[in-house]
Protein backbone atom coordinates (compact mmCIF):
# COMPACT_ATOMS: atom_id res chain seq x y z
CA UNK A 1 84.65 139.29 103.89
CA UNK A 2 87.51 137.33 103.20
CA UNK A 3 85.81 135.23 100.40
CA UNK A 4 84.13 138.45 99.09
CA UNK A 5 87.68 139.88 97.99
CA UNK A 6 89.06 136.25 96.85
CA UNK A 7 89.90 137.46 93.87
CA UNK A 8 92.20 140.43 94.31
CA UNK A 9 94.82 138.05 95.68
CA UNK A 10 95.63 137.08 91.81
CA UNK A 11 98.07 140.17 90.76
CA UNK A 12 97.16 139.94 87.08
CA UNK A 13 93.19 140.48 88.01
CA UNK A 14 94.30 143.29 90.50
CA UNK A 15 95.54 145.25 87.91
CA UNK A 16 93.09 144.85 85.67
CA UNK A 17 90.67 145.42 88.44
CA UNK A 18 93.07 149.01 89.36
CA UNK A 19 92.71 149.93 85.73
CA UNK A 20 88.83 149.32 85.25
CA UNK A 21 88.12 151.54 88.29
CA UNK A 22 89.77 154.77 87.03
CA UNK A 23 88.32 154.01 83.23
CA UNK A 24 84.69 152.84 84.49
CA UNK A 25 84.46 155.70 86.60
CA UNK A 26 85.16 158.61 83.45
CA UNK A 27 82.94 156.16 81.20
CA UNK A 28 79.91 156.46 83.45
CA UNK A 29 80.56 160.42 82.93
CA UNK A 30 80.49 160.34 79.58
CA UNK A 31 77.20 158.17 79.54
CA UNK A 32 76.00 160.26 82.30
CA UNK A 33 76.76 163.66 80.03
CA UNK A 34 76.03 162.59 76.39
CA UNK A 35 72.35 161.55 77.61
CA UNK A 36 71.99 165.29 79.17
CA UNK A 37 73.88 167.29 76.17
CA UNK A 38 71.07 165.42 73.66
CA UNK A 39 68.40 166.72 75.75
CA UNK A 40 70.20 170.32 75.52
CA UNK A 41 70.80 169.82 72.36
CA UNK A 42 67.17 168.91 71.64
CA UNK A 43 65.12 171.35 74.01
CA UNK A 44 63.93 168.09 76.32
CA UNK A 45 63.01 165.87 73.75
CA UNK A 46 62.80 161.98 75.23
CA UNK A 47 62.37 160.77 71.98
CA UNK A 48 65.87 162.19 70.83
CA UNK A 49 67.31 159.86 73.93
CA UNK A 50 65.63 157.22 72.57
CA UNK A 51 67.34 157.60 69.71
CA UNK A 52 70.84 157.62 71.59
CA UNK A 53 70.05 154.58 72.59
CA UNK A 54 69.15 153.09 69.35
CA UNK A 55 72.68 153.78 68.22
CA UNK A 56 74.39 152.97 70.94
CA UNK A 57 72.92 149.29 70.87
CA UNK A 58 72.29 148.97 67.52
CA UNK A 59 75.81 147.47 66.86
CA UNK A 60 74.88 144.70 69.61
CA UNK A 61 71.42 143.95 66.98
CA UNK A 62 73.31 143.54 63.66
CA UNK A 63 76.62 141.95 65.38
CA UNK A 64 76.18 140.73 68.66
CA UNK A 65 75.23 137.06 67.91
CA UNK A 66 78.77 136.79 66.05
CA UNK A 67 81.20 138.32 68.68
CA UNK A 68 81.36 135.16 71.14
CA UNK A 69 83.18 133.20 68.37
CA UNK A 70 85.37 135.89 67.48
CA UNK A 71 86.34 136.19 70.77
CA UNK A 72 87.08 132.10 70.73
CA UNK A 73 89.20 132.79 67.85
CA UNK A 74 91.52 135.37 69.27
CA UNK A 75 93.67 135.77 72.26
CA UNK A 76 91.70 137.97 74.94
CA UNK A 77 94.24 139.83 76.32
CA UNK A 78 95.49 141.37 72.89
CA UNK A 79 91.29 142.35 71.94
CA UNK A 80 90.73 143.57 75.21
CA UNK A 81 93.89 146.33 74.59
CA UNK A 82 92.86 146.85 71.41
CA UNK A 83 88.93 148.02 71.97
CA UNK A 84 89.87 150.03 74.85
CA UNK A 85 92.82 151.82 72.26
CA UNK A 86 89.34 152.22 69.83
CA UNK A 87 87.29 153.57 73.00
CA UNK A 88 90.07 156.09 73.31
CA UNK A 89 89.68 157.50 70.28
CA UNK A 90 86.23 158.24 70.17
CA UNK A 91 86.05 159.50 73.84
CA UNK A 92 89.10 161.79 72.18
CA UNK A 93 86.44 162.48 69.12
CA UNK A 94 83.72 163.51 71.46
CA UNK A 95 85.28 165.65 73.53
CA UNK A 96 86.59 167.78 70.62
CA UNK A 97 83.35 168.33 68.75
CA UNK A 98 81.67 169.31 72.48
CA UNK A 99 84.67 171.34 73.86
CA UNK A 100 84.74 173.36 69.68
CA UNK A 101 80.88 174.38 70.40
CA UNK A 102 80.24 171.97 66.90
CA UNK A 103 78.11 169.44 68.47
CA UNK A 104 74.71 168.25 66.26
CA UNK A 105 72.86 165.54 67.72
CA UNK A 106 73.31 163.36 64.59
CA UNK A 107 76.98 163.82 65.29
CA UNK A 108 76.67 162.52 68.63
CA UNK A 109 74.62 159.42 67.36
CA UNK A 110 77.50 158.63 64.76
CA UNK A 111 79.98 158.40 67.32
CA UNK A 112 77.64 156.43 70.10
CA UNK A 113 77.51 153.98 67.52
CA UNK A 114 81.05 153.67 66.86
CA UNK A 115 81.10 153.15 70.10
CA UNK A 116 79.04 150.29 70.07
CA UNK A 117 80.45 148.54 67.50
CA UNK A 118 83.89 148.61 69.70
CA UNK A 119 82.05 147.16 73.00
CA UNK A 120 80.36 144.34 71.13
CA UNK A 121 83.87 142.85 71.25
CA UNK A 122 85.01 144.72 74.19
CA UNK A 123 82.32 142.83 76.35
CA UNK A 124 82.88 139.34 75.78
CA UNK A 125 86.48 139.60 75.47
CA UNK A 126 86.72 141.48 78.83
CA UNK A 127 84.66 138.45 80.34
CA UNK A 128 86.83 135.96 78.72
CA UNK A 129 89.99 137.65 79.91
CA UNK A 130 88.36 137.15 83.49
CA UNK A 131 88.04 133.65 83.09
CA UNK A 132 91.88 133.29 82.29
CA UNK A 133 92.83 135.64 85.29
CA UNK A 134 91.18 133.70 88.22
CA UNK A 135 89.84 130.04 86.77
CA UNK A 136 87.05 128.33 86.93
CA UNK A 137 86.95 128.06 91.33
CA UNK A 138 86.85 131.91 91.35
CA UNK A 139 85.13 133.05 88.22
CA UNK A 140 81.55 133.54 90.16
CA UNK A 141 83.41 135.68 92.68
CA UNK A 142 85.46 138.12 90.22
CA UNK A 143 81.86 138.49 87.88
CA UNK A 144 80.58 139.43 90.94
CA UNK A 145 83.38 141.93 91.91
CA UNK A 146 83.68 143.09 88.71
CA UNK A 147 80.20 144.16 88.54
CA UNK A 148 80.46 145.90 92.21
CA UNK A 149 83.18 148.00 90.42
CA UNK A 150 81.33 148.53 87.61
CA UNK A 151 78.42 149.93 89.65
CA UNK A 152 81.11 151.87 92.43
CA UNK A 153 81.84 153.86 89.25
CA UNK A 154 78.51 154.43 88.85
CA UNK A 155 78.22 156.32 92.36
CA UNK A 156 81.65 158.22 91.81
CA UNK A 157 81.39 158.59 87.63
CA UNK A 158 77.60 160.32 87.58
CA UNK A 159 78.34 162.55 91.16
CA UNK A 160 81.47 163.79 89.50
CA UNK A 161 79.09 164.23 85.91
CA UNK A 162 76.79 166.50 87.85
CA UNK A 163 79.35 168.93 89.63
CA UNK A 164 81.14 169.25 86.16
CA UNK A 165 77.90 169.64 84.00
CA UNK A 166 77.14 172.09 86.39
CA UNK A 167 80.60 174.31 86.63
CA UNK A 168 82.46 173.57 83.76
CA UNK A 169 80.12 171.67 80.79
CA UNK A 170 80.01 168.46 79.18
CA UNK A 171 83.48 168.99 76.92
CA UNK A 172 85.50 168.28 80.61
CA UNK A 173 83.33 165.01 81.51
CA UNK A 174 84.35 163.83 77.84
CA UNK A 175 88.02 164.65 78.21
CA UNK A 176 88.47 162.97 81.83
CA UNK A 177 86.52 159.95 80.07
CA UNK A 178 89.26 159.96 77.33
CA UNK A 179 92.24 160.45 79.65
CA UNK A 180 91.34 157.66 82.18
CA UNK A 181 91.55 154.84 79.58
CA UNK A 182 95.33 155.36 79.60
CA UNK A 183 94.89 153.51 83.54
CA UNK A 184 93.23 150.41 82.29
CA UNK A 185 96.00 149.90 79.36
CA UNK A 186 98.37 150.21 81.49
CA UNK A 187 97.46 147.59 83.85
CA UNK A 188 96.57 145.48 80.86
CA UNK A 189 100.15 146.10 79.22
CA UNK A 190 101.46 144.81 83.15
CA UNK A 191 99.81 141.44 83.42
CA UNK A 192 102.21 138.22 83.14
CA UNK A 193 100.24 136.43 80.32
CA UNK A 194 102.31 132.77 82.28
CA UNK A 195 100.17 133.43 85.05
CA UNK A 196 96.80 133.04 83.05
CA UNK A 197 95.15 130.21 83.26
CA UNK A 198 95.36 127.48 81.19
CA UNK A 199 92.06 126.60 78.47
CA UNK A 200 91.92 123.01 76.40
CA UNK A 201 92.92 123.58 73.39
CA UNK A 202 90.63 123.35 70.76
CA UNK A 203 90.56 123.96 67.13
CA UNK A 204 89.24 128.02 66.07
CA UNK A 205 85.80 127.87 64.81
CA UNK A 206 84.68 129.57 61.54
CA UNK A 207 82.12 132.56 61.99
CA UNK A 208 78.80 130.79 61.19
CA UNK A 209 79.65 127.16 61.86
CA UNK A 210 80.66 128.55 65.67
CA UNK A 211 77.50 130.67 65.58
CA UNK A 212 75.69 127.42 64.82
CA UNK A 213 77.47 125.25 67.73
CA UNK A 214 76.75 127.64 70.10
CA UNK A 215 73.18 127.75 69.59
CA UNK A 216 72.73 123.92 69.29
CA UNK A 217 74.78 123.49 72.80
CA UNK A 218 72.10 126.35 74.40
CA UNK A 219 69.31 124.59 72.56
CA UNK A 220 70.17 121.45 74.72
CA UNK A 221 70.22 123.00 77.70
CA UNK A 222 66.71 123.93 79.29
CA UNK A 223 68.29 126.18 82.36
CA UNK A 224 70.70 128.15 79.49
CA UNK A 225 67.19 128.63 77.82
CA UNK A 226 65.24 130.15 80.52
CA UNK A 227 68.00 132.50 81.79
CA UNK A 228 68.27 134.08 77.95
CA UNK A 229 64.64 134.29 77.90
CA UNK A 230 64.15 136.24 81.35
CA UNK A 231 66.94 138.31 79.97
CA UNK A 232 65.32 139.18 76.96
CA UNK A 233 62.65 140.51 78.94
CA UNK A 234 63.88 142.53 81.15
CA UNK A 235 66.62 144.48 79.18
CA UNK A 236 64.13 145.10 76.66
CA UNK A 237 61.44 146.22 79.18
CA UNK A 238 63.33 147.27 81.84
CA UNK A 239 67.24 147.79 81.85
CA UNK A 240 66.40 151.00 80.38
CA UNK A 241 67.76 153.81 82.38
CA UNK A 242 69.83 155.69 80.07
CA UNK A 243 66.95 156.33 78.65
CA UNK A 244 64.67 156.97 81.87
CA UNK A 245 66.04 159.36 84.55
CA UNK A 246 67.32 161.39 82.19
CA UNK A 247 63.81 161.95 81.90
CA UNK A 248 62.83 161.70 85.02
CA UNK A 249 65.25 164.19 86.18
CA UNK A 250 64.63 166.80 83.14
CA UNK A 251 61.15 166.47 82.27
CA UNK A 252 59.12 165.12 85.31
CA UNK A 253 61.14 166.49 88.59
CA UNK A 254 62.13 169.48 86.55
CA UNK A 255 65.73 169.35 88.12
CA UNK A 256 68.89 170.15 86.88
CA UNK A 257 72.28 167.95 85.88
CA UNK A 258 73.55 168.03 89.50
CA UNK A 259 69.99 165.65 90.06
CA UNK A 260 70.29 163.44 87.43
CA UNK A 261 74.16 163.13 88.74
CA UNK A 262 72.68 161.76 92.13
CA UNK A 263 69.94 159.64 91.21
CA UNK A 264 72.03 157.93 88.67
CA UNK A 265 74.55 157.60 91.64
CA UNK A 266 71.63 156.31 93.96
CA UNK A 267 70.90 153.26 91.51
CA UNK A 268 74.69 152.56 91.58
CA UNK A 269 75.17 152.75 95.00
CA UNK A 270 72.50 149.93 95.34
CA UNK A 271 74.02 147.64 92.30
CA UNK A 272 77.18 148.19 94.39
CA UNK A 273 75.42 146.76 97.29
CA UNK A 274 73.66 143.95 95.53
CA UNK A 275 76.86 142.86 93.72
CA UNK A 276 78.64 142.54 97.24
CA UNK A 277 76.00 140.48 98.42
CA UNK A 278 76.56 138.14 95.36
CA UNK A 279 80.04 137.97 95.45
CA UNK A 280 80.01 137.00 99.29
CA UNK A 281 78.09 133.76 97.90
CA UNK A 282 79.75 130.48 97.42
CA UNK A 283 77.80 130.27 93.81
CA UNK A 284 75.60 131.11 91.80
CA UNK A 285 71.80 130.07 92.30
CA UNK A 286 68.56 129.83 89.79
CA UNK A 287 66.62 131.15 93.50
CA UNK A 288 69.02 134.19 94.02
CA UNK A 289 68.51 135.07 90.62
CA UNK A 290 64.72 134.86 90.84
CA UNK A 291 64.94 137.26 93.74
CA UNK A 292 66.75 139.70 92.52
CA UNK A 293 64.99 140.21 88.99
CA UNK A 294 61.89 140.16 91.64
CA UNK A 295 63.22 143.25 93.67
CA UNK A 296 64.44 144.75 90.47
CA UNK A 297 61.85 145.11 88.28
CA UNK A 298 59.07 145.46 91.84
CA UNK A 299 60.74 148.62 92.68
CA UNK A 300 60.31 149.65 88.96
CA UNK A 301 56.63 149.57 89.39
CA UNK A 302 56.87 151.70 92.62
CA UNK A 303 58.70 154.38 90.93
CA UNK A 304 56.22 155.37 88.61
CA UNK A 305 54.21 157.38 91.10
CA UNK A 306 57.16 158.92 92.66
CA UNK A 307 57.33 162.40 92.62
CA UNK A 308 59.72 163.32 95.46
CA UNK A 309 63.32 162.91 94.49
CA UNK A 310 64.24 161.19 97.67
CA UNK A 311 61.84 158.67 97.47
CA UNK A 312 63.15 158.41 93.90
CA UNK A 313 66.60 157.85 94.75
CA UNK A 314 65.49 155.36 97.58
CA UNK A 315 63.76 153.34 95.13
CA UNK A 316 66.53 153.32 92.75
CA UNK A 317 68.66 151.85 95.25
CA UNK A 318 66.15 149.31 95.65
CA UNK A 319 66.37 148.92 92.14
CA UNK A 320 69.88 148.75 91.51
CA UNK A 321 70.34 146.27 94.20
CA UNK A 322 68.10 143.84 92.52
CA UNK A 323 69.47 144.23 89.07
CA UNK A 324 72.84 143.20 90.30
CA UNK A 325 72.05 140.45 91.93
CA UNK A 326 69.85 139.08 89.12
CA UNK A 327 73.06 140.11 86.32
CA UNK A 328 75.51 138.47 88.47
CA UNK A 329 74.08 135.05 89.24
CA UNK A 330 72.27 135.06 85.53
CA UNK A 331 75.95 136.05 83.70
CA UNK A 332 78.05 133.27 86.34
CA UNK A 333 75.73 130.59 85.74
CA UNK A 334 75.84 130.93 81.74
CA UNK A 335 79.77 130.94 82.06
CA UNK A 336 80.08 127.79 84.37
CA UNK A 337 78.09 125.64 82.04
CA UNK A 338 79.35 126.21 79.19
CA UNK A 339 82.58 124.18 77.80
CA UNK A 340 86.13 125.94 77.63
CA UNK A 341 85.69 125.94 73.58
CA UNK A 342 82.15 127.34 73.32
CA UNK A 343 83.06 130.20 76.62
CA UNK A 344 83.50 132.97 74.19
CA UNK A 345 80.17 132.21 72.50
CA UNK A 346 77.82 131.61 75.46
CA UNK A 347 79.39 134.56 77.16
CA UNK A 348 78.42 136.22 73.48
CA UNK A 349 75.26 135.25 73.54
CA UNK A 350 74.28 136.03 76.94
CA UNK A 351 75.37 139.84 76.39
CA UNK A 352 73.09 139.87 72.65
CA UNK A 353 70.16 138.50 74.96
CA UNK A 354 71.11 141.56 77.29
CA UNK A 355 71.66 144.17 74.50
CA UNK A 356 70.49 142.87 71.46
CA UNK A 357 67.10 144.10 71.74
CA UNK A 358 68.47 147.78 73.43
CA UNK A 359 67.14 149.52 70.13
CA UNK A 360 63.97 148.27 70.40
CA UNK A 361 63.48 149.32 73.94
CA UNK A 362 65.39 152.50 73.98
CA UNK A 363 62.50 154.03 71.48
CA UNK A 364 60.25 152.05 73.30
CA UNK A 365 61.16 153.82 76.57
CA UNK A 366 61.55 156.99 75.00
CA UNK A 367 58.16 157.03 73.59
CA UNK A 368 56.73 156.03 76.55
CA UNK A 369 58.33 158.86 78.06
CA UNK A 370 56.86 161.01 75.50
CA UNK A 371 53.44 159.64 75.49
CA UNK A 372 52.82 159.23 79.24
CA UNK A 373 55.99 160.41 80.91
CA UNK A 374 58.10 158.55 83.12
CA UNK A 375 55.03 156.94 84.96
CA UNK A 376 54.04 155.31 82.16
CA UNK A 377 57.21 153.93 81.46
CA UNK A 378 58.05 152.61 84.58
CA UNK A 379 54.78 151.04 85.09
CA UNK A 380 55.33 148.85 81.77
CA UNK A 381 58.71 148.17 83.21
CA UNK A 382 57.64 146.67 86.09
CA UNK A 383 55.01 145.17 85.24
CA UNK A 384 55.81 143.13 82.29
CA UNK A 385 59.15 142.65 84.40
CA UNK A 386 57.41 140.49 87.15
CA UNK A 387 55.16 138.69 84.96
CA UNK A 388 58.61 137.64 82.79
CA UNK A 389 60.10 136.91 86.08
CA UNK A 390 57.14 134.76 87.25
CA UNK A 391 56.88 132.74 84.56
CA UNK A 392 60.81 132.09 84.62
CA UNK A 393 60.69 131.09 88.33
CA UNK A 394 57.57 128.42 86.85
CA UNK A 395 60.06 127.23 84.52
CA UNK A 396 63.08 126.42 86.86
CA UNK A 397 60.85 124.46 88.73
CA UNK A 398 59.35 122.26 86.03
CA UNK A 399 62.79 121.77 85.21
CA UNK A 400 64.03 120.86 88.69
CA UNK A 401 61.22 118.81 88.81
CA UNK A 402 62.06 116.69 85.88
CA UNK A 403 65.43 116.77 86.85
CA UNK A 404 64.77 115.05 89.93
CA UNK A 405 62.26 112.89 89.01
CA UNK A 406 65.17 111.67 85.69
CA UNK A 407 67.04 110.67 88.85
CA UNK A 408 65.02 108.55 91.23
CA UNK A 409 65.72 104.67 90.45
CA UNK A 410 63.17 102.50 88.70
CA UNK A 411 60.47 100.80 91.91
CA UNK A 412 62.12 97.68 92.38
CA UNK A 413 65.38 97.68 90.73
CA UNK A 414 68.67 97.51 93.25
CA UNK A 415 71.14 100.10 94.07
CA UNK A 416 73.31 99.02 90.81
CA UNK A 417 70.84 100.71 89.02
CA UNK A 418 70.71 103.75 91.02
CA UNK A 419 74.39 104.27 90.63
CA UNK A 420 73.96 103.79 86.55
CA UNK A 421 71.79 106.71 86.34
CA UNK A 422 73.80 108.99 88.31
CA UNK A 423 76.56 108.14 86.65
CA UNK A 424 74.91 109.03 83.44
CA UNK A 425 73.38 112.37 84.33
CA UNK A 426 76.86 113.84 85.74
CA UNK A 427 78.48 112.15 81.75
C-alpha cells in the first residue's frame, strides 16, 4: 500500500493530483453526455457517433506526430495552464449552445474538434509535467496513479452523467464540466516550480528536425517499436468505447442514459482496479503488459454476445482492468527509455500511436455498429486485438532472445571478455 501511494508524498504532484480529480471527473460527463445528445440529436444514428469521434481525434491525425517537440521546446507547467484555460472555454461554449436549445450536430463536431486540437498539447505536456513533479525513481508509480484517477473519474463522472441526463439534461453535465477546471488551475497556479525536478539541459529542437530525431532514436530501438505497433492495433481496433456503449446502451439493450451512465462507470471501475494493481509494481514489465492487452481485448470478444446488462457491465470491468494495465506499463516503459531531451517527443509519439488512428476507427466502429450492431463490433475488436497481441508477445521474445544471446561471451575467451561486452551493452 505504502509504495502504491509513493507519489502523493511530493506536495507539488498532490495538488496537481487534487485538481485533476475534480476536472477529470466533470470531463468524463461531458464525454459521457455529448456522445448521448448526438444520438438525440440524430434519432440513434451510430454512424453520427462515429463521426464525433472523427473530430474529436482528428486533431491527434494531422498534429499529433509534432506535439512531443513542442512540448520539448516549452516549459510544461506554463502549457499545461494554458490548454486547460482553452478547455475552459469550449466546455463554457458547449454548455451555452445545449443549455439555449441551439444545438446542431455539426455544431457539436466543430467544437469536439477544437477540443482536440487543445489536448494534442494538453497530453504530452501533462505527462511531461509528471516527470518534473516526482523524477525518474517514481515516474512508473505516478503514470500509474494518474491513470487510477483518471479511470476513478470515470466511475464518479458517467454515474453523475446518468442521474443528470436523466433529471435535469445535458446543458448541466456541460456546465459542471466547465466549472470544475477552475480546481485543476488552481492547484497548477500553487505548485513551487524550485521543487521540480531538475532535466539536462539541452538545446530546443526545431519542429521537423526534432520530429526527425525522435523517430531515428525509436527506429533504433526494437522494444520502443513493438510497443507502438501493439498500440496501433488496439486503439484503432479496440479502444473504441466512446463510440461503442453508447450503442450498446441505446440501440442493442434499448436502455436509457441512466444505463449508459453505469456501464461506462463499470469499465472505469475496473481500469481503476487494474491501474492500482500497476502502480503497486516496482516497474514496468514487457510480460505485464502482454497480460493485460490479453484480458483487455479477450473480454472484448466475450461481450459481443452479451445481452444482459449485468453480464455487460461484468465484462466491462474485465475489460477495463486489462486496458489499464496494458496503458500503464506500455506508456512507463516508453518514458523510461527515452533520454531527458527526446521525453517530450517519445511521450508524443506514444499518444499519436494511441490516437492518431482514432478517426479511422471511430467510423470504423460506428459502421460496424450500423452494419452488424454492437456484436459485430466487438467481435472485430477482440479478435484482431489478440491476434495483434500475440504476435507482439512473439516479438518480445525474439528480442529477448537476441538480447541474451548478444550477451553470452565468445566459447573460449576469459572473463575479460565477458566484462567488455557488458560493459558495452549497458554504454
Amino acid at each position: 500500500m505504502k509504495r502504491t501511494f509513493s507519489s502523493l508524498r511530493i506536495r507539488n504532484y498532490r495538488l496537481f493530483f487534487a485538481g485533476q480529480a475534480v476536472s477529470q471527473t466533470g470531463s468524463w460527463m461531458q464525454r459521457i453526455a455529448l456522445s448521448w445528445y448526438v444520438l438525440q440529436l440524430t434519432h440513434g444514428d451510430p454512424f453520427a457517433v462515429g463521426l464525433m469521434a472523427l473530430a474529436q481525434f482528428l486533431p491527434f491525425t494531422l498534429f499529433g506526430l509534432f506535439a512531443g517537440v513542442i512540448t520539448d521546446r516549452l516549459d510544461a507547467q506554463r502549457l499545461v495552464i494554458w490548454t486547460q484555460v482553452c478547455q475552459l472555454v469550449t466546455a463554457v461554449g458547449l454548455a451555452a449552445i445545449a443549455v439555449s436549445g441551439i444545438a446542431q450536430p455539426w455544431m457539436l463536431y466543430t467544437i469536439a474538434f477544437l477540443n482536440g486540437l487543445i489536448l494534442v498539447l494538453d497530453v504530452p505536456s501533462r505527462q511531461q509535467l509528471t516527470y518534473r513533479m516526482v523524477g525518474r525513481d517514481t515516474l512508473p508509480n505516478a503514470i500509474a496513479l494518474n491513470s487510477s484517477l483518471f479511470n476513478a473519474s470515470r466511475i464518479f463522472g458517467p454515474s453523475l452523467a446518468g442521474i443528470i441526463l436523466g433529471f435535469a439534461g445535458v446543458g448541466v453535465c456541460f456546465v459542471v464540466n466547465a466549472v470544475s477546471f477552475l480546481a485543476v488551475l488552481l492547484g497548477l497556479l500553487a505548485m513551487r516550480t524550485s521543487e521540480f525536478f531538475p532535466v539536462e539541459e539541452f538545446d530546443r529542437p526545431s519542429i521537423l528536425g526534432g520530429t526527425r530525431e525522435g523517430l531515428a532514436f525509436v527506429r533504433r530501438q526494437p522494444r520502443m517499436l513493438i510497443v507502438l505497433g501493439l498500440t496501433v492495433i488496439l486503439s484503432t481496433f479496440c479502444f473504441n468505447f466512446n463510440v461503442t456503449l453508447p450503442v450498446l446502451a441505446y440501440n442493442t439493450l434499448h436502455t436509457h442514459a441512466a444505463v449508459y451512465g453505469l456501464l461506462s462507470a463499470a469499465f472505469g471501475a475496473g481500469a481503476l482496479a487494474g491501474a492500482l494493481a500497476a502502480a503497486s509494481l516496482s516497474k514496468a514489465s514487457a510480460r505485464t503488459m502482454i497480460v493485460g492487452a490479453l484480458v483487455f481485448t479477450g473480454g472484448e470478444l466475450l461481450l459481443a454476445p452479451a445481452k444482459s446488462p449485468v453480464l455487460v457491465g461484468a465484462l466491462l470491468f474485465v475489460v477495463g482492468a486489462g486496458f489499464t494495465v496494458w496503458s500503464a506499463n506500455s506508456n512507463a516503459s516508453m518514458q523510461l527509455a527515452a533520454p531527458d531531451r527526446l521525453r517530450g517527443r517519445i511521450i508524443g509519439l506514444y499518444f499519436y500511436a494511441f490516437n492518431g488512428t482514432g478517426p479511422l476507427g471511430g467510423l470504423l466502429a460506428g459502421w460496424l455498429c450500423a452494419t452488424g450492431g454492437t456484436e459485430l463490433a466487438f467481435a472485430v475488436a477482440g479478435i484482431v486485438g489478440l491476434v495483434g497481441t500475440g504476435v507482439a508477445a512473439h516479438r518480445f521474445r525474439g528480442v529477448n532472445s537476441a538480447a541474451r544471446a548478444r550477451a553470452q561471451p565468445v566459447r573460449g575467451q576469459g572473463r575479460s571478455h565477458l566484462a567488455s561486452v557488458t560493459h558495452n551493452q549497458s554504454s
